[in-house]
N, C-alpha and C. Protein backbone atom coordinates (compact mmCIF):
# COMPACT_ATOMS: atom_id res chain seq x y z
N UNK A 1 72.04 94.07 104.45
CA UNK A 1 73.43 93.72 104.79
C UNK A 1 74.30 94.98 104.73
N UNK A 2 75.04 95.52 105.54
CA UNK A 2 75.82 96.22 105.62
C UNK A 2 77.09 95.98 104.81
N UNK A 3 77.72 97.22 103.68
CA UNK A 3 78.77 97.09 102.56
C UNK A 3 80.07 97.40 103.76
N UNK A 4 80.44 96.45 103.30
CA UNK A 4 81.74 96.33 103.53
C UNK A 4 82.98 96.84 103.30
N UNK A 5 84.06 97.31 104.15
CA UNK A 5 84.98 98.66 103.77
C UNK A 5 86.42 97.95 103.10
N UNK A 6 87.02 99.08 102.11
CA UNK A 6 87.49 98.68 101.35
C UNK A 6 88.89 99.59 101.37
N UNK A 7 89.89 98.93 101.92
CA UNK A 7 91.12 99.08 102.17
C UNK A 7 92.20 99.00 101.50
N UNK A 8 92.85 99.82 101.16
CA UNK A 8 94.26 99.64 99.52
C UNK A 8 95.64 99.94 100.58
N UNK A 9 96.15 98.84 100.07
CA UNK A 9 97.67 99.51 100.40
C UNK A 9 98.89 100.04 99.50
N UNK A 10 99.59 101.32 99.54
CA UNK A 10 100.45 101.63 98.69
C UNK A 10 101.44 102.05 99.12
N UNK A 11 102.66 101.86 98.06
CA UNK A 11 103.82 102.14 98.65
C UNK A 11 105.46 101.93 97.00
N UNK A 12 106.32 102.23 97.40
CA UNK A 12 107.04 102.12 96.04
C UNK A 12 107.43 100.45 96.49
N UNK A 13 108.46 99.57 95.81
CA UNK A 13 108.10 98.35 95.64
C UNK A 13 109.24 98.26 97.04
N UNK A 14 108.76 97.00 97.92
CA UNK A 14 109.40 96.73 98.64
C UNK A 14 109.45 97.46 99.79
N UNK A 15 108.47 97.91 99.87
CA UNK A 15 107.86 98.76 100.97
C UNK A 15 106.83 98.20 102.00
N UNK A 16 106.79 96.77 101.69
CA UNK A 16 106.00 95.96 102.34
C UNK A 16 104.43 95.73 102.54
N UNK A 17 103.80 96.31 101.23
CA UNK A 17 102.69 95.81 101.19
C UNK A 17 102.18 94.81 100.90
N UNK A 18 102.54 93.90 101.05
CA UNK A 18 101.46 92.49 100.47
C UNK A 18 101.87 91.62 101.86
N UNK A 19 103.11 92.07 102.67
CA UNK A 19 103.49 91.41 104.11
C UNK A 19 102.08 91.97 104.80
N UNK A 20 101.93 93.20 104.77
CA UNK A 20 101.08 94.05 105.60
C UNK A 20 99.23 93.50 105.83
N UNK A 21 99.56 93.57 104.68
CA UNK A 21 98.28 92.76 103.95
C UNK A 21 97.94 91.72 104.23
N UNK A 22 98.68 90.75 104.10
CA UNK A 22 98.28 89.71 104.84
C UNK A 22 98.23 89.31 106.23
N UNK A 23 99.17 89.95 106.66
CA UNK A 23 99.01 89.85 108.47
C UNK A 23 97.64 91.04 108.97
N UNK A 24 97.06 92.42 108.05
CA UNK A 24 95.75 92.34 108.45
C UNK A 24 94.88 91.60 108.24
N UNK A 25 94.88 91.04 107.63
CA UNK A 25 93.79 90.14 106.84
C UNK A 25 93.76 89.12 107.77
N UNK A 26 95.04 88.46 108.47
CA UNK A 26 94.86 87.25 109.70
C UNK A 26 93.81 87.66 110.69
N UNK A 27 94.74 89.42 111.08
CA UNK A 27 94.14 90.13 112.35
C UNK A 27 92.22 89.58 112.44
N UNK A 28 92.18 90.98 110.96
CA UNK A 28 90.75 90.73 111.34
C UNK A 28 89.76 89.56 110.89
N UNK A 29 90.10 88.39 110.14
CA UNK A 29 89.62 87.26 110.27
C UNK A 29 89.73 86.60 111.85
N UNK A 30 90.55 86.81 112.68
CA UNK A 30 90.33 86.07 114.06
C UNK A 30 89.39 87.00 114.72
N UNK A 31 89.45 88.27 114.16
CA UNK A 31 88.01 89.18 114.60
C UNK A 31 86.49 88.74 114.36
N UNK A 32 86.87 87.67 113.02
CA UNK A 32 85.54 87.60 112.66
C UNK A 32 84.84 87.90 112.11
N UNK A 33 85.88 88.86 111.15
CA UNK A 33 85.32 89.31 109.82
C UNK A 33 85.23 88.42 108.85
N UNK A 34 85.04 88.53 107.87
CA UNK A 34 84.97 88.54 106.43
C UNK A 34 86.13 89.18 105.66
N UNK A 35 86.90 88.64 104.56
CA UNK A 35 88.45 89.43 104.32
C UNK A 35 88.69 89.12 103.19
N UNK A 36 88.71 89.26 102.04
CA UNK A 36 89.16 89.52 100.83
C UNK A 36 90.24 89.93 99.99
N UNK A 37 91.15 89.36 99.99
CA UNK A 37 92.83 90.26 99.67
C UNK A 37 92.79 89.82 98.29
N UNK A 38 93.26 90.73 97.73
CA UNK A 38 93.20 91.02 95.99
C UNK A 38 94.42 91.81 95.65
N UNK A 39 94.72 92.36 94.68
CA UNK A 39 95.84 92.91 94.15
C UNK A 39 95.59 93.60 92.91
N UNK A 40 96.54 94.39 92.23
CA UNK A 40 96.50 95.17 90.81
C UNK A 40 98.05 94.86 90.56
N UNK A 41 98.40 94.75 89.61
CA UNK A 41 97.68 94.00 88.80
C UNK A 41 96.76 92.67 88.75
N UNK A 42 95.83 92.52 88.07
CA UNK A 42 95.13 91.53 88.47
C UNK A 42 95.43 90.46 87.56
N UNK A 43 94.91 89.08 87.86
CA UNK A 43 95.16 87.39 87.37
C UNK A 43 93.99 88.20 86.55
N UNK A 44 93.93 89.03 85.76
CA UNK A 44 92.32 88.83 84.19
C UNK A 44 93.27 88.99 82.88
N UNK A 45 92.66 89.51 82.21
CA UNK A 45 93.73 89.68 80.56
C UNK A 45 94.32 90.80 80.38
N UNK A 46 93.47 91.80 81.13
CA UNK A 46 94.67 93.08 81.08
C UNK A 46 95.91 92.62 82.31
N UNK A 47 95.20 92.67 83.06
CA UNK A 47 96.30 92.33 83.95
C UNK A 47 97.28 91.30 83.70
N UNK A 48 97.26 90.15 82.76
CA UNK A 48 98.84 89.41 82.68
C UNK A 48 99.25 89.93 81.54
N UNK A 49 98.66 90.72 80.59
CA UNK A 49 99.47 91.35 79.58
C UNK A 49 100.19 92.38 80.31
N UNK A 50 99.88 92.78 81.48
CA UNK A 50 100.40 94.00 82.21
C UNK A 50 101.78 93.36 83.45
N UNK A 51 101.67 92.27 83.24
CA UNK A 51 102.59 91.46 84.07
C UNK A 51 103.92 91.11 82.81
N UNK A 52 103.45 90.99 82.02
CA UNK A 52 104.50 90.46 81.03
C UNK A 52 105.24 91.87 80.65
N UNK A 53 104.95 92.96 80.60
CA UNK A 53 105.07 94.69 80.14
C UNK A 53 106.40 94.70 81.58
N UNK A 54 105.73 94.21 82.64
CA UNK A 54 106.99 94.63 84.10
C UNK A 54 107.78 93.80 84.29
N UNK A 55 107.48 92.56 83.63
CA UNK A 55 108.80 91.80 83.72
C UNK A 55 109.81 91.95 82.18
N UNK A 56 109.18 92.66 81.58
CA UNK A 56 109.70 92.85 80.21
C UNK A 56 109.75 91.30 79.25
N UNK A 57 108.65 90.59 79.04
CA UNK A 57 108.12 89.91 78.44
C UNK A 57 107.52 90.31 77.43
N UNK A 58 106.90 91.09 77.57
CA UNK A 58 105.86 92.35 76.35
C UNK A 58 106.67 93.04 76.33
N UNK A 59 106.34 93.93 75.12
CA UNK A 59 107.00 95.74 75.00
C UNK A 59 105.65 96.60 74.34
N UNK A 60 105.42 97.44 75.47
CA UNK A 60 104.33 98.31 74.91
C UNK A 60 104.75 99.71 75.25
N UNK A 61 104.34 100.83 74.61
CA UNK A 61 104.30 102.62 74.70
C UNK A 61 103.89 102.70 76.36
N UNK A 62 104.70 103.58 76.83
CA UNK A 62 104.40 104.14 78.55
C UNK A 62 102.91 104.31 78.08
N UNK A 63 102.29 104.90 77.67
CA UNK A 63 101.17 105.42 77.41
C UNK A 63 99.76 103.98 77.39
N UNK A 64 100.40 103.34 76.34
CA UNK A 64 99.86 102.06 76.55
C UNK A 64 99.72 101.37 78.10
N UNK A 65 100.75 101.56 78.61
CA UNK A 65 100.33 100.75 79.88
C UNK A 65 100.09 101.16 80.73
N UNK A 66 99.67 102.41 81.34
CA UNK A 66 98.86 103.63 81.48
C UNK A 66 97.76 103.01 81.30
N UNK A 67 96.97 103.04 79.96
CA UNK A 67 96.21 102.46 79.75
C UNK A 67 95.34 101.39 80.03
N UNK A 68 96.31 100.34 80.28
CA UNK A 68 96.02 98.74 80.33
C UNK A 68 95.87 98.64 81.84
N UNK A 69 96.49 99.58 82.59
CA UNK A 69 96.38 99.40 84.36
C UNK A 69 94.68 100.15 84.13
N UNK A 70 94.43 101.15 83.98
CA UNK A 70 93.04 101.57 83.69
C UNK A 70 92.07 100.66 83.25
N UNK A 71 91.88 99.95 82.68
CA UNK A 71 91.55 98.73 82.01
C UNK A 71 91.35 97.53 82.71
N UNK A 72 92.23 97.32 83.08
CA UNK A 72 92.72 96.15 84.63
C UNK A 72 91.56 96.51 85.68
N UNK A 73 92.04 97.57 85.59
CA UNK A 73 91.15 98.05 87.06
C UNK A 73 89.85 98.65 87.70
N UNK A 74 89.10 99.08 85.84
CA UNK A 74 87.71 98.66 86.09
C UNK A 74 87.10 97.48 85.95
N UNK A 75 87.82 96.31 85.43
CA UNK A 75 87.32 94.78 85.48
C UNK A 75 87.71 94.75 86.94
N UNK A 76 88.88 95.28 87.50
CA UNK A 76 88.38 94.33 89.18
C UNK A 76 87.61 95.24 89.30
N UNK A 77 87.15 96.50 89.58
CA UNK A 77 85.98 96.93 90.32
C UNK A 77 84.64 96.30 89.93
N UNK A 78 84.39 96.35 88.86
CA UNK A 78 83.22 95.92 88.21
C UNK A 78 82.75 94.53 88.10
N UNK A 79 83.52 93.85 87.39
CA UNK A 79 82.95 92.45 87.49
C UNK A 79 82.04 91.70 88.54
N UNK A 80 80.77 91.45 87.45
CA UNK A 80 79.89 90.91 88.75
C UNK A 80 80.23 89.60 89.36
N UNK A 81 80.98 89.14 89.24
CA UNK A 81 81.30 87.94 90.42
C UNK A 81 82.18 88.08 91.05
N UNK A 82 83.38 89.06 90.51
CA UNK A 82 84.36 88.21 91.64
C UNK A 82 84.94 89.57 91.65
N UNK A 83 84.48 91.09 91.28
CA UNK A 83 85.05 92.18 91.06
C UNK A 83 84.86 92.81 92.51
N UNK A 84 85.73 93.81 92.98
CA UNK A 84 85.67 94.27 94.32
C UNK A 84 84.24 94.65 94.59
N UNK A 85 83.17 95.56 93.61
CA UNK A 85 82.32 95.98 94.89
C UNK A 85 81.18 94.56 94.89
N UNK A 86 81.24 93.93 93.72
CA UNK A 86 80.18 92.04 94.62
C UNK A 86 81.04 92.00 95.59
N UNK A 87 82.06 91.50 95.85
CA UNK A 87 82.77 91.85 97.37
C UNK A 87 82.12 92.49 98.49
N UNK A 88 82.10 93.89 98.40
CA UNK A 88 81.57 94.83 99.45
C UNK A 88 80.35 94.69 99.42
N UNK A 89 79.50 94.37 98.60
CA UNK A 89 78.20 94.48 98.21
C UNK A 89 77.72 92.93 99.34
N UNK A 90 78.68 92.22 99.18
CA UNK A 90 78.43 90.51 100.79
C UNK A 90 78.93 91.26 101.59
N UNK A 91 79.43 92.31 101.62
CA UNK A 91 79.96 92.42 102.96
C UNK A 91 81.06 92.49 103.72
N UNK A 92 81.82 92.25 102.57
CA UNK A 92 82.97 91.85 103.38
C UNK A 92 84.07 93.01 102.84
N UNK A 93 85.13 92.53 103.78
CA UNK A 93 86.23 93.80 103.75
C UNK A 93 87.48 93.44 102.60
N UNK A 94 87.26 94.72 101.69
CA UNK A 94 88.43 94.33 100.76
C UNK A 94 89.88 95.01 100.84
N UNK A 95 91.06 94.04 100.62
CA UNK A 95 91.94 94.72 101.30
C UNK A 95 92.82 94.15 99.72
N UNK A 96 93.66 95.40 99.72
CA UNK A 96 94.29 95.44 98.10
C UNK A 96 95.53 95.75 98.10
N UNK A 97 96.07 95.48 97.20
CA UNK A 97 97.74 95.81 97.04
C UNK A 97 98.22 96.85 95.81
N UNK A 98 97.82 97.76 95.89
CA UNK A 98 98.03 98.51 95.02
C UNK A 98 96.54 99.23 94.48
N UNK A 99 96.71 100.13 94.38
CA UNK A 99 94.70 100.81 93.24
C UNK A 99 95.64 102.02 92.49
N UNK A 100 94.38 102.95 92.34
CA UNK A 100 94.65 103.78 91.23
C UNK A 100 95.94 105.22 92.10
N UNK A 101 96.48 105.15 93.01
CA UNK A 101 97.58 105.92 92.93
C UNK A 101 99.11 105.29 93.00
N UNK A 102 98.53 103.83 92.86
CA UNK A 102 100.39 103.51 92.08
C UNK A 102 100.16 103.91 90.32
N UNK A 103 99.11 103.79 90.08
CA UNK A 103 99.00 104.62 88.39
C UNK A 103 99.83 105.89 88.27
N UNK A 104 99.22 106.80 89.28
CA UNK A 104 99.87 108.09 89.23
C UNK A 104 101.29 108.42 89.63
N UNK A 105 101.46 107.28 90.47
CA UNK A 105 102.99 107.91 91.18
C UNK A 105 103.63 106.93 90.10
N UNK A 106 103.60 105.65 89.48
CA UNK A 106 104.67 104.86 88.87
C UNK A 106 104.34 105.20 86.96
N UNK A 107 103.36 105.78 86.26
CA UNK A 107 102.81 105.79 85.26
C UNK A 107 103.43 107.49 84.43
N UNK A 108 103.16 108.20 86.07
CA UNK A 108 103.50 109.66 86.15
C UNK A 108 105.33 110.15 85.87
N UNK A 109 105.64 108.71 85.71
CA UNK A 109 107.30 108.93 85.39
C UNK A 109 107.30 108.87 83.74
N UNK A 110 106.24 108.67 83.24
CA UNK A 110 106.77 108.96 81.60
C UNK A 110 105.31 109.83 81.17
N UNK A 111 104.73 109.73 82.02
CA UNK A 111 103.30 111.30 81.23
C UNK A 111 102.81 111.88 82.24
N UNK A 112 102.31 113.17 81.76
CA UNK A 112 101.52 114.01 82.54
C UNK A 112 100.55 113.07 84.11
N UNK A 113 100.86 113.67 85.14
CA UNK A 113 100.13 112.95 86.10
C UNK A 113 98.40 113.36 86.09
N UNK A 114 98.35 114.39 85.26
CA UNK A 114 97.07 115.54 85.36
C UNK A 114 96.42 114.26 84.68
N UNK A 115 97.02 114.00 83.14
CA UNK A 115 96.21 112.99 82.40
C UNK A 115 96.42 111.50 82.62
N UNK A 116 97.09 111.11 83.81
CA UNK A 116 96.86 109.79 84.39
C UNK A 116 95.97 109.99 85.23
N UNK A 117 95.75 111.22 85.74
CA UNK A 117 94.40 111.35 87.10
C UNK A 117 93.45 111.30 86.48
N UNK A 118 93.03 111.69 85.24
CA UNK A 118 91.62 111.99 84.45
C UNK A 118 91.59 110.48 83.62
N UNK A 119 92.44 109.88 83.23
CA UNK A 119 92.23 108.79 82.52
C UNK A 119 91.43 107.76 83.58
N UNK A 120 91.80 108.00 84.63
CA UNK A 120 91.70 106.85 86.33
C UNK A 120 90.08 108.08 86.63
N UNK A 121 89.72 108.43 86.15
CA UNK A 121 88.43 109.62 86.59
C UNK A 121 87.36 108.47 86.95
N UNK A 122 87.03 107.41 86.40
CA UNK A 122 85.89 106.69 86.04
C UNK A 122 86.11 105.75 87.53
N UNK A 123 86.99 105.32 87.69
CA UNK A 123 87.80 104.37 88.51
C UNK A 123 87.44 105.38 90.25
N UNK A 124 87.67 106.58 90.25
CA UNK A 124 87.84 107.30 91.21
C UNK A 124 86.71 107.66 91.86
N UNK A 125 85.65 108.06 90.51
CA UNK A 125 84.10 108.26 90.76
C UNK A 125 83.33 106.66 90.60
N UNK A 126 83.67 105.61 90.56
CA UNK A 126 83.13 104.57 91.08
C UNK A 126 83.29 103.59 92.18
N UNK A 127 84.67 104.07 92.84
CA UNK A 127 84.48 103.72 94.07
C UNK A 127 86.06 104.32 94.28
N UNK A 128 86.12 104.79 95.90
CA UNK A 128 87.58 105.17 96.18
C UNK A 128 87.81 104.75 97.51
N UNK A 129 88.81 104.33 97.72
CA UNK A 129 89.34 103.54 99.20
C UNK A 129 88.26 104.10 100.97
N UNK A 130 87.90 103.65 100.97
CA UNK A 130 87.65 103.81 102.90
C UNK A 130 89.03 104.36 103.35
N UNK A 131 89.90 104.15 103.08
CA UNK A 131 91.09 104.53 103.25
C UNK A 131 92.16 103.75 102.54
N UNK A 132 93.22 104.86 102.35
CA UNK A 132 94.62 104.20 101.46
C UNK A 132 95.70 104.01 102.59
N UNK A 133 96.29 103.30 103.15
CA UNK A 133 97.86 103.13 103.72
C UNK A 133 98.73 103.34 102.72
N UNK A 134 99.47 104.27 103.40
CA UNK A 134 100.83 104.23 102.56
C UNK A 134 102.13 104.35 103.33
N UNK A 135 102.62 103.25 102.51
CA UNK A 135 103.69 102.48 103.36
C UNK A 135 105.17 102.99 103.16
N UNK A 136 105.55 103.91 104.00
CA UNK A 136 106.59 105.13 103.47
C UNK A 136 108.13 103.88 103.55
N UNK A 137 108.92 104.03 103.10
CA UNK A 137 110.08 103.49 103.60
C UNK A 137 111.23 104.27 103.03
N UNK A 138 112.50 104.41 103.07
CA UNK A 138 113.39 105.31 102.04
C UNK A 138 113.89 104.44 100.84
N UNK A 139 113.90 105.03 99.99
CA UNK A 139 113.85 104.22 98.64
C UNK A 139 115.39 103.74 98.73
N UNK A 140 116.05 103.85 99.46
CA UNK A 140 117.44 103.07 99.59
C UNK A 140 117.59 102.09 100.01
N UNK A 141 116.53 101.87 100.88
CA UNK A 141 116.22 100.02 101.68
C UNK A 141 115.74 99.42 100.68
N UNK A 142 115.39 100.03 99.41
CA UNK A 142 114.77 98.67 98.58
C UNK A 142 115.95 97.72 98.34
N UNK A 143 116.99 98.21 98.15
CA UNK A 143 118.00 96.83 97.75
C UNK A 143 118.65 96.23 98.76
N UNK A 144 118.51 96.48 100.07
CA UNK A 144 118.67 95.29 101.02
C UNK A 144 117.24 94.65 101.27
N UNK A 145 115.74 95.30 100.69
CA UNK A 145 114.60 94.15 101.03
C UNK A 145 114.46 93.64 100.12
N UNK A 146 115.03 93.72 98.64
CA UNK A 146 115.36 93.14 97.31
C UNK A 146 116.41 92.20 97.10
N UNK A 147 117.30 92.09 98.37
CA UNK A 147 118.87 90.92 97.94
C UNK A 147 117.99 89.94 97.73
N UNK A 148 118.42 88.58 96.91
CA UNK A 148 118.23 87.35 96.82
C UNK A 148 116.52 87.45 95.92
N UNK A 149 116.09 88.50 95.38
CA UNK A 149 114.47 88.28 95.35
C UNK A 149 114.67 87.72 93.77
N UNK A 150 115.20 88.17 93.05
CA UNK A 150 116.11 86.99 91.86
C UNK A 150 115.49 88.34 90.90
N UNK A 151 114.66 88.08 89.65
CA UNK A 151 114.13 89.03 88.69
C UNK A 151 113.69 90.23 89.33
N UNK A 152 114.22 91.36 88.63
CA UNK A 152 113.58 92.61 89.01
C UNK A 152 112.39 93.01 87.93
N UNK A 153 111.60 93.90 88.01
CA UNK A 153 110.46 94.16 87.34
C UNK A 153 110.95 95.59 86.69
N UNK A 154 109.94 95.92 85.75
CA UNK A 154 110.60 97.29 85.24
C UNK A 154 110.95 98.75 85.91
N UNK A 155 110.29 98.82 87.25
CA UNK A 155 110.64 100.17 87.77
C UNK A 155 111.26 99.96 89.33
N UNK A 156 111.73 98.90 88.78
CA UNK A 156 112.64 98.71 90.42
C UNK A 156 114.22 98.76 90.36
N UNK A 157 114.39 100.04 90.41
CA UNK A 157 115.44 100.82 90.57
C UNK A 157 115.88 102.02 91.35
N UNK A 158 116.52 102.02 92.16
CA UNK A 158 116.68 102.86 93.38
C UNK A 158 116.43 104.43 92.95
N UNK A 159 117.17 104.99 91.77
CA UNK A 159 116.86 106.01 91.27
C UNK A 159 115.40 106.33 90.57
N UNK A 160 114.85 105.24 89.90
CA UNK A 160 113.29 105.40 89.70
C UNK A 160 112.09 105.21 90.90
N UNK A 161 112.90 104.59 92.06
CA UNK A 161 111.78 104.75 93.06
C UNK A 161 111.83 106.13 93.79
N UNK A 162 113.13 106.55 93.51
CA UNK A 162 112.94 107.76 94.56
C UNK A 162 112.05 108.92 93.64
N UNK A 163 111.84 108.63 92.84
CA UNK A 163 111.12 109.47 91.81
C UNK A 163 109.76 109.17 92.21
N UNK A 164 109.72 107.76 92.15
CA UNK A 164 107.75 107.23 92.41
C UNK A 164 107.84 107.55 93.38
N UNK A 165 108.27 107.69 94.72
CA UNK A 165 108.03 107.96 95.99
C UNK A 165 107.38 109.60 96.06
N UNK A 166 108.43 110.37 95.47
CA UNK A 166 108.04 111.86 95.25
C UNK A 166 107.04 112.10 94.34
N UNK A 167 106.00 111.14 93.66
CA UNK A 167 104.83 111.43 92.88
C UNK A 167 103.66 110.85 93.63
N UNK A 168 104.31 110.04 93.97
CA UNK A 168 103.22 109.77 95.39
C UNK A 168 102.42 110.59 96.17
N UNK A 169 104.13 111.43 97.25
CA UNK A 169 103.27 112.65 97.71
C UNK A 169 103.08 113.65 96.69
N UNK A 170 103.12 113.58 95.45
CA UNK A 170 102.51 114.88 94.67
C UNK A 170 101.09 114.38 94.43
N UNK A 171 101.21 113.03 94.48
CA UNK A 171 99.57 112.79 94.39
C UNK A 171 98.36 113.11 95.11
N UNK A 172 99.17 112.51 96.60
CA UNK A 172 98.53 112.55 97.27
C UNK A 172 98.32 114.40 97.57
N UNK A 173 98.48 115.23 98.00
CA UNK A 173 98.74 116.94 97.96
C UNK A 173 97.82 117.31 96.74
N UNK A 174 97.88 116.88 95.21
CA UNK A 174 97.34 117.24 94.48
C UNK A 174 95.62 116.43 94.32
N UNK A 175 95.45 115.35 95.42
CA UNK A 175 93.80 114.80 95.73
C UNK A 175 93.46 115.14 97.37
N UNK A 176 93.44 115.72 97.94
CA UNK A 176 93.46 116.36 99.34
C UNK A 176 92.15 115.32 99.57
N UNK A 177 91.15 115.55 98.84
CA UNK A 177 89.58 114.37 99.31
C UNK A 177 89.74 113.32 99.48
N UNK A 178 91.38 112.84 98.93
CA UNK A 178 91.23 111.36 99.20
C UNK A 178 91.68 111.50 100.79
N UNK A 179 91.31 109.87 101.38
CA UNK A 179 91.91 109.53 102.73
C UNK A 179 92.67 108.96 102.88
N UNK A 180 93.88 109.58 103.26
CA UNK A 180 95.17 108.54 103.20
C UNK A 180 96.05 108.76 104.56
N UNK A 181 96.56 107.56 104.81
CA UNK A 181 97.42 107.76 105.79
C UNK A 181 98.71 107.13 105.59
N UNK A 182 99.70 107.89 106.44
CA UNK A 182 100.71 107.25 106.12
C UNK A 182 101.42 106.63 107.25
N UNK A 183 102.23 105.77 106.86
CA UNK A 183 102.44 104.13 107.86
C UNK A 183 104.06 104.71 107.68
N UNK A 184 105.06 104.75 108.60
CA UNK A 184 106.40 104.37 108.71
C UNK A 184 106.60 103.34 108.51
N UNK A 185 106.77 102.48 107.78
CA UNK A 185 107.48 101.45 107.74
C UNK A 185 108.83 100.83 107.60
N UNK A 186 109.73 101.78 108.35
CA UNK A 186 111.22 101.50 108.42
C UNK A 186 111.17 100.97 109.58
N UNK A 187 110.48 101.49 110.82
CA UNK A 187 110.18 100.68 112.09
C UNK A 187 110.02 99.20 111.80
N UNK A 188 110.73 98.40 112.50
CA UNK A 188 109.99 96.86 112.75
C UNK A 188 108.54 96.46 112.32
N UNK A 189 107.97 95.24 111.29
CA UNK A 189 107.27 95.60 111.10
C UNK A 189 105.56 95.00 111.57
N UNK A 190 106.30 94.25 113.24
CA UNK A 190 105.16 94.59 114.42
C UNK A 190 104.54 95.70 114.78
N UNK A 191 105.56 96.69 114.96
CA UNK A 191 105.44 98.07 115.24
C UNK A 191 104.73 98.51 114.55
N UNK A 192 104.66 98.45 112.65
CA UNK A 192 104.24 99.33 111.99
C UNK A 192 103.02 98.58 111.88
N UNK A 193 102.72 97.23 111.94
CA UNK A 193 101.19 96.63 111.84
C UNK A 193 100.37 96.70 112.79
N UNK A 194 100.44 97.37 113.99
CA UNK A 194 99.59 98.02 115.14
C UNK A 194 99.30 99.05 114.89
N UNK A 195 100.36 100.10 113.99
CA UNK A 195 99.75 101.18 113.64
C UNK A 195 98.55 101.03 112.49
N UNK A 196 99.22 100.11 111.75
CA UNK A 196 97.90 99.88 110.41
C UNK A 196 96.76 99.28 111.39
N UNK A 197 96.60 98.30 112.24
CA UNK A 197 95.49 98.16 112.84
C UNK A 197 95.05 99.49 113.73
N UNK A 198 95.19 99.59 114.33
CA UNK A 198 94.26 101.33 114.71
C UNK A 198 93.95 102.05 113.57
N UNK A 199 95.14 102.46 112.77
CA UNK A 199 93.94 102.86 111.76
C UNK A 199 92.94 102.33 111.17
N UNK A 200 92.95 100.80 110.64
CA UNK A 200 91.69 100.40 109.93
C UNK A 200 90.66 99.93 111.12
N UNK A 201 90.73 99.94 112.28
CA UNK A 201 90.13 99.49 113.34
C UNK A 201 88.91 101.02 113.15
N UNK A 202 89.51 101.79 113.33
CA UNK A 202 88.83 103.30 113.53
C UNK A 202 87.67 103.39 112.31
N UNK A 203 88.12 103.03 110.93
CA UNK A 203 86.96 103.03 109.88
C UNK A 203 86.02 102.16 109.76
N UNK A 204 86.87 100.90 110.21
CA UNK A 204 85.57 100.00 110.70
C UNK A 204 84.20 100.14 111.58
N UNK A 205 84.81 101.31 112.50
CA UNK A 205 83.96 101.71 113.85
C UNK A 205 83.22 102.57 113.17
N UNK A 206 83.43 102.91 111.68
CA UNK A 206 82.49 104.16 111.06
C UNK A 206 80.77 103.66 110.63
């Protein structure tokens, strides 16, 4: 059986990844794929202790939750039933909302990004995207794609995204091996989901 390619989308919040995501995921199911949409944080135990930390339910050390996304995120890779690569391993295409460089660009605002990249080392050398989208937008549209969304989470703030946005591309510049592309997404976002299909169309053809 041929492994199946494994697709992340990133972006600062409200940048429209999980819209994106799901309208590929329609695409290539009427293709006839196989499609898998998942997320980070994940529904396991790191992951809703890590949900309660962003809605400020919990209170844990930056460092700690650093941590706990690391944690999170070798149970989704790993887990043999329901963890991304049994996923790829049937075959099918996994498509994600977030992986290990929202660690670096949103984690990298209270520690060293060097030692959020090496903590995520294990994560990086056990499997790394077919490709990453990244879903650019200007961090000033977040609060007109934020009116009415009711609770904000802990780093959704116009002045802290324009920060994650700029660790982003330091991330990305400071991992050159990874494959990433980047999506405009201030365009309409028909426009910008034809561009995400040609690109994931092209790795598929790999």
């Amino acid at each position: 059986m041929t492994r199946g390619k494994f697709i992340v989308f990133e972006g600062i919040d409200g940048s429209g990844k999980s819209s994106h995501a799901r309208l590929l995921k329609e695409r290539l199911e009427a293709a006839g794929h196989r499609v898998w949409l998942t997320c980070e944080p994940t529904e396991g135990e790191a992951g809703t202790l890590l949900r309660r930390c962003l809605t400020g339910a919990a209170d844990l050390p930056e460092q700690a939750i650093a941590g706990l996304f690391m944690t999170d995120r070798l149970d989704h890779i790993l887990n043999p039933t329901t963890g991304i690569l049994a996923h790829l391993d049937r075959g099918e295409i996994v498509l994600c909302d977030r992986y290990y460089f929202s660690s670096f660009a949103y984690n990298s605002l209270f520690a060293p990004m060097d030692w959020i990249i090496e903590i995520n080392r294990v994560a990086r050398e056990t499997l790394r995207p077919d490709l990453t989208l990244f879903l650019d937008i200007p961090p000033e549209s977040f609060a007109l794609r934020m009116t009415g969304r009711g609770e904000r989470e802990r780093y959704e703030k116009i002045e802290t995204l324009t920060r994650v946005r700029e660790n982003y591309l330091k991330a990305f510049a400071a991992l050159p091996d990874e494959r990433v592309a980047t999506v405009d997404n201030a365009r309409p976002i028909e426009v910008a989901a034809e561009e995400v299909a040609t690109l994931v169309e092209k790795v598929l053809a790999e």
